[in-house]
Structures are given as C-alpha cells and as structure tokens.
Protein backbone atom coordinates (compact mmCIF):
# COMPACT_ATOMS: atom_id res chain seq x y z
CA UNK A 1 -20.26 -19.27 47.21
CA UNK A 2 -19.58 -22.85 47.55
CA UNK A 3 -23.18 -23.99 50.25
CA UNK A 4 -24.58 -27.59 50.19
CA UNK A 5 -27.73 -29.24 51.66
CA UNK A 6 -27.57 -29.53 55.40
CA UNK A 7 -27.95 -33.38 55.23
CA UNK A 8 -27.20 -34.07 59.33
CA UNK A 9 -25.94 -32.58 62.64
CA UNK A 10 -21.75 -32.66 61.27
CA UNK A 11 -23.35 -30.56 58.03
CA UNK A 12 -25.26 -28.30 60.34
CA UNK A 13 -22.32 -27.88 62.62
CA UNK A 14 -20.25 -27.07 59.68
CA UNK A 15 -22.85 -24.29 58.38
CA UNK A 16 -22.71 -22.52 62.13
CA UNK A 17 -18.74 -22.71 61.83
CA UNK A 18 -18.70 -21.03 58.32
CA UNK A 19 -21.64 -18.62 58.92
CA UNK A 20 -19.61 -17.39 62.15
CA UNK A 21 -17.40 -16.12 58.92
CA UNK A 22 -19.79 -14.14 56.92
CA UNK A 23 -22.32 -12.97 59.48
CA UNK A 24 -21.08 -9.67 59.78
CA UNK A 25 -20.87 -8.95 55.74
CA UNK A 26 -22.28 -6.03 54.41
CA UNK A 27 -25.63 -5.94 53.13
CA UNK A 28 -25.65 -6.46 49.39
CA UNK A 29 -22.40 -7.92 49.23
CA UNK A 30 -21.99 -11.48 48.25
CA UNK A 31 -21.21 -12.90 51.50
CA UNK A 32 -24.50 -11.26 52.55
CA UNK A 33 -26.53 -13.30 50.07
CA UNK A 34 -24.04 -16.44 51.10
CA UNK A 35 -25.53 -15.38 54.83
CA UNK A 36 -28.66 -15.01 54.32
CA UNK A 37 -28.58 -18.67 52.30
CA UNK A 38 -27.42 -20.13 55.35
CA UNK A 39 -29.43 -18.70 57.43
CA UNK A 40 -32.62 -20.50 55.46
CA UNK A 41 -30.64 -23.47 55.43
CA UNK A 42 -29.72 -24.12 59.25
CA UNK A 43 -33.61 -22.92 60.23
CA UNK A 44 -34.74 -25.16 58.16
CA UNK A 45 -32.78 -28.24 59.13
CA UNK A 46 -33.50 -27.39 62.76
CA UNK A 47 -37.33 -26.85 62.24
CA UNK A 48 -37.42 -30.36 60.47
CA UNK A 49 -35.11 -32.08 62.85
CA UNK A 50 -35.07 -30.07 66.51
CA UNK A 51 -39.27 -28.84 65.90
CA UNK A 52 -40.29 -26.74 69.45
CA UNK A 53 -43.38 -27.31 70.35
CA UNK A 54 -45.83 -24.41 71.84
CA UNK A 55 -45.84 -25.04 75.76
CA UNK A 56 -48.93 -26.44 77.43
CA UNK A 57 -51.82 -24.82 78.35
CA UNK A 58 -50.98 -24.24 82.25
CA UNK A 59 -47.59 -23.15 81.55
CA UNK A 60 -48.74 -21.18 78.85
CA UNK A 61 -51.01 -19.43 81.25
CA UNK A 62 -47.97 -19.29 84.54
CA UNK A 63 -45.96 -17.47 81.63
CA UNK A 64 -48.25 -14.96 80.73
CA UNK A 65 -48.91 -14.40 84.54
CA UNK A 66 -45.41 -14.26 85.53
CA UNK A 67 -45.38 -11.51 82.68
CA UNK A 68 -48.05 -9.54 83.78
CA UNK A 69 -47.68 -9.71 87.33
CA UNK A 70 -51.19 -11.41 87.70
CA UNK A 71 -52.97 -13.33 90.58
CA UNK A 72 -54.69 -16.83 90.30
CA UNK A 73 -57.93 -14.48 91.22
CA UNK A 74 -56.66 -11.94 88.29
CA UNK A 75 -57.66 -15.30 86.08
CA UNK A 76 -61.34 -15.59 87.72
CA UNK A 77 -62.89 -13.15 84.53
CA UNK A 78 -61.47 -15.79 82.23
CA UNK A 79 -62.02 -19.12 84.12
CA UNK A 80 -64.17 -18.99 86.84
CA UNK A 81 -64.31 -19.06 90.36
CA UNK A 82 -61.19 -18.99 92.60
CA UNK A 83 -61.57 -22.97 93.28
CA UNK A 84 -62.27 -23.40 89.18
CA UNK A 85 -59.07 -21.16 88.60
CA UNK A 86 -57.22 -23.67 91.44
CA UNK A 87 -57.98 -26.87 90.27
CA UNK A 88 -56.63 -25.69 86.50
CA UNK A 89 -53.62 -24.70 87.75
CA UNK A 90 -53.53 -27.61 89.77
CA UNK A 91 -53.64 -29.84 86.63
CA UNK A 92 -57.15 -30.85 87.88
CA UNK A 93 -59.30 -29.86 85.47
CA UNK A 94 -59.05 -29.49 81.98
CA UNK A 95 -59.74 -25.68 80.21
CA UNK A 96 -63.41 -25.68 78.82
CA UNK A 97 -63.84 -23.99 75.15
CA UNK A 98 -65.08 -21.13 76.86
CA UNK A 99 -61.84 -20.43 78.97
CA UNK A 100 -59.59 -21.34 76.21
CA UNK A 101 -61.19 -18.39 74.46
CA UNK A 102 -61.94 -15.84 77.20
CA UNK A 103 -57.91 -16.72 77.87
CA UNK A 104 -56.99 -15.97 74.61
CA UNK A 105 -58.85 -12.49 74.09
CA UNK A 106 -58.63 -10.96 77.22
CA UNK A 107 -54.55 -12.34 78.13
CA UNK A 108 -53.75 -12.82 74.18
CA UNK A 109 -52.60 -16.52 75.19
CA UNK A 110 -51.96 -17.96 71.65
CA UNK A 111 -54.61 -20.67 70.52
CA UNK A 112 -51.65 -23.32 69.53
CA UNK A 113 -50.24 -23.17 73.45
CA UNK A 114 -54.05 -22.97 74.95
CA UNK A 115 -54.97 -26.48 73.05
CA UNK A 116 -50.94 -28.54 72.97
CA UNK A 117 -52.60 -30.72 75.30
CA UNK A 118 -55.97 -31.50 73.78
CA UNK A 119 -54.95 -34.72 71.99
C-alpha cells in the first residue's frame, strides 16, 4: 500500500483513478484496508475543500413538501395562516422561532437547513 496525503485537486483526481482499482476488493483483504484508507482520505479533502452547505430554509421546506406531497395550507399547523404560509414561501417573511420548531417536529425539517439563513 503505497497512499499519500491528498494535498490538491491533481492528488484527489489521482486517489479516484486508483480507488476505481481496489473498490471492488474483498473485505479483509489488503486492498480493502487500502480502500477503505482512501475512502477517508478523498471525504476528507472534499469536506475541507468542496464543504455543502444545508439548503435554506424555504427550499428546505419546498423539499420536504415535494416529498410528502403537501399543500402550502398542509403548512398552516406549523406556520400560520394561509397568507402567513404565502408570504414565507414568497421570501417575504422570515420563519419565527416558533415555526422553525413546529417545522421541525411535526415535518422533521433538520434545525441546520431551518436556520442557513439566519446570519
């Protein structure tokens, strides 16, 4: 097992190229281990380098209604009235504490993606 650091994108590039090789090994052999070493590697590089940030809160909330087939009036129990659940979705109003919690125990909406926006 020869790995090094993953010091930029031509080392990371080189990683994917010689983990294509031993991805398939069998578990408990040495190109497993050699695998599983790269693995950590390239994730961390990319975490460090290409981070993905949680989405916003309104497209966190379109996502989880495109998922569960809901209507803005399916929000109401969580937000408010039909013209409070509008103007949200509309970018017009920012979520209160109170939303951003009813939204996260009643639609499971992580915390992180209900507050990216709150600077």
């Amino acid at each position: 097992m020869n790995i090094k650091p993953i010091r930029n994108d031509d080392d990371l590039h080189a990683a994917f190229l010689h983990l294509e090789h031993v991805f398939q090994a069998e578990v408990g052999s040495a190109e497993a281990d050699e695998m599983e070493v790269l693995v950590t590697l390239i994730e961390a590089y990319e975490n460090k380098h290409y981070p993905i940030s949680p989405p916003g809160a309104i497209n966190a909330i379109r996502f989880r209604m495109d998922q569960q087939a809901l209507t803005p009036s399916d929000l109401e129990p969580y937000i408010g009235s039909s013209g409070r659940v509008s103007e949200i979705l509309n970018y017009k109003r920012p979520l209160s504490i109170r939303m951003v919690k009813r939204l996260h125990d009643g639609l499971h909406i992580p915390y992180e993606s209900l507050l990216a926006d709150v600077a």
